[in-house]
Protein backbone atom coordinates (compact mmCIF):
# COMPACT_ATOMS: atom_id res chain seq x y z
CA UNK A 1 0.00 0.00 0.00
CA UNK A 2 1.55 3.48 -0.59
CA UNK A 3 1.61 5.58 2.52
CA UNK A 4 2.17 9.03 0.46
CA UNK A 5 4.37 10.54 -2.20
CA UNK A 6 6.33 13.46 -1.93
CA UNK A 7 8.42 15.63 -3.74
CA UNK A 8 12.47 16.34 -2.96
CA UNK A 9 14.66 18.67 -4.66
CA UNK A 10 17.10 16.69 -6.13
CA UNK A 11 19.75 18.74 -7.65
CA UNK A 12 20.21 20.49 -11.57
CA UNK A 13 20.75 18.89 -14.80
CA UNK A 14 23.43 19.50 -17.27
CA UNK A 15 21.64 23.05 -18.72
CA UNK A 16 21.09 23.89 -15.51
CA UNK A 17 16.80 22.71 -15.20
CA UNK A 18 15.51 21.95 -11.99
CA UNK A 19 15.43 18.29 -10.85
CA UNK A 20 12.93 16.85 -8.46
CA UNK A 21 12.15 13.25 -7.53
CA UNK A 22 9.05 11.84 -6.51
CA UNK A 23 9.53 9.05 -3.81
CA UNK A 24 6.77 6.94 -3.38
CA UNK A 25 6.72 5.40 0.16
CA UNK A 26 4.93 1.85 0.96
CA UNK A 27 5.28 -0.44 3.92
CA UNK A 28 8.34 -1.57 3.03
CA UNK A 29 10.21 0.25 0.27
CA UNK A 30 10.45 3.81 -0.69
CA UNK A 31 10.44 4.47 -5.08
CA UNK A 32 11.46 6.99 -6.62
CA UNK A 33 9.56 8.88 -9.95
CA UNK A 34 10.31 11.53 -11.87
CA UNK A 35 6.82 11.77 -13.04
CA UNK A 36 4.94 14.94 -12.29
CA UNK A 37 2.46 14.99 -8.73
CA UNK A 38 -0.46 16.02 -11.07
CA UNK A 39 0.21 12.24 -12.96
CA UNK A 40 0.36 10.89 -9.27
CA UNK A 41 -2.85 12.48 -8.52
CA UNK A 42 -4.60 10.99 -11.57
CA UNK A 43 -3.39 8.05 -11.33
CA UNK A 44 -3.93 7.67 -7.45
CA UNK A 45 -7.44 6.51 -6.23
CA UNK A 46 -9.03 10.01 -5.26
CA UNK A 47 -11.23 8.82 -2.41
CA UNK A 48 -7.93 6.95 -0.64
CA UNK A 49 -5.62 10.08 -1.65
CA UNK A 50 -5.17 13.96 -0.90
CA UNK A 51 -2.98 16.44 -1.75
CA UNK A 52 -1.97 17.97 1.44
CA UNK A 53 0.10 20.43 0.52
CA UNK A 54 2.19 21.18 -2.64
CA UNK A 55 4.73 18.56 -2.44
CA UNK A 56 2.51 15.74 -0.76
CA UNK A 57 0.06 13.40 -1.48
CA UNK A 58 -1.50 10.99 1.50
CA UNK A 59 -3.34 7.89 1.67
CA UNK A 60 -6.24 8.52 3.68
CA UNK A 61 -6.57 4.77 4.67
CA UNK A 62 -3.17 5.70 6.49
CA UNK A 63 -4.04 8.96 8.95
CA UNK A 64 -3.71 7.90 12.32
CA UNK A 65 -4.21 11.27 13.78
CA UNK A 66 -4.26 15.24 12.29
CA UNK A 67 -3.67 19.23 13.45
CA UNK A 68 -4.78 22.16 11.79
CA UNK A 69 -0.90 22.23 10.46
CA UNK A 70 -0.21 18.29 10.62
CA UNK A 71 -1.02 14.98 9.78
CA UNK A 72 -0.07 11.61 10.75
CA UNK A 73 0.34 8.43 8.93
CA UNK A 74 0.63 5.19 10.29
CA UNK A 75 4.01 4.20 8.86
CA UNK A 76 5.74 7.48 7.89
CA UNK A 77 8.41 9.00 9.69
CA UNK A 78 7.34 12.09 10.25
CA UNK A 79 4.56 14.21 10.14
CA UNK A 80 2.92 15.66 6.83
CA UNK A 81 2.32 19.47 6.80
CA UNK A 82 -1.04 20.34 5.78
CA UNK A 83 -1.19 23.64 4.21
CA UNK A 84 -3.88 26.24 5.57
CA UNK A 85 -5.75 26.20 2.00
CA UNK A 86 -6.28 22.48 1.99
CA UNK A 87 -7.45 22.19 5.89
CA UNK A 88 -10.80 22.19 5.40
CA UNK A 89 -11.19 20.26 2.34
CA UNK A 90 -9.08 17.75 4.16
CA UNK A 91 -11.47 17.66 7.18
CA UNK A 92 -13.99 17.29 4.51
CA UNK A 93 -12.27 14.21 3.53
CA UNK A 94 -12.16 12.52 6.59
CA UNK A 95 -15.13 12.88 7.71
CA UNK A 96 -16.79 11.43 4.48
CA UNK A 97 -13.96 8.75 4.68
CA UNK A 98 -14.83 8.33 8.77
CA UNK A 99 -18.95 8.05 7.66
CA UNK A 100 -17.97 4.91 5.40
CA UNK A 101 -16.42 3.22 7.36
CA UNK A 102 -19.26 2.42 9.58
């Protein structure tokens, strides 16, 4: 299952154009993709993911807990920042994600 995917600045190319890697974190492995986050986010199943900010995508199946500035996935490292714009549409989220699970 992936846990989320987020983007890292990974350096320039030859002409000097801006590099970043997308790593793609499951259970056990971490990927890495240098395909865009919009691709991620079309290919990703949009009632398990949300883009929390503009570097990460989560799986929703993975919060174990969230903030007004954070959230927490059950197998990540460390927190997720959620930016202030996508709060409430997260909350949203959750709460239509918490109603079917029942």
């Amino acid at each position: 299952d992936v846990i989320h995917v987020h983007i890292h600045f990974a350096g320039f190319t030859d002409d000097l154009s801006l590099v970043r890697k997308r790593y793609i974190s499951t259970d056990t492995e971490s990927y890495i993709s240098l395909k865009s986050l919009s691709y991620w986010l079309n290919v990703l199943d949009k009632d398990r993911f949300f883009l929390a900010n503009k570097s990460c995508i989560v799986n929703i199946d993975r919060v174990v807990r969230f903030t007004d500035k954070h959230i927490e996935l059950k197998g990540a490292k460390e927190p997720i920042d959620l930016s202030r714009e996508k709060k409430n549409a997260f909350k949203q989220k959750m709460l239509l994600y918490l109603a079917g699970q029942e």
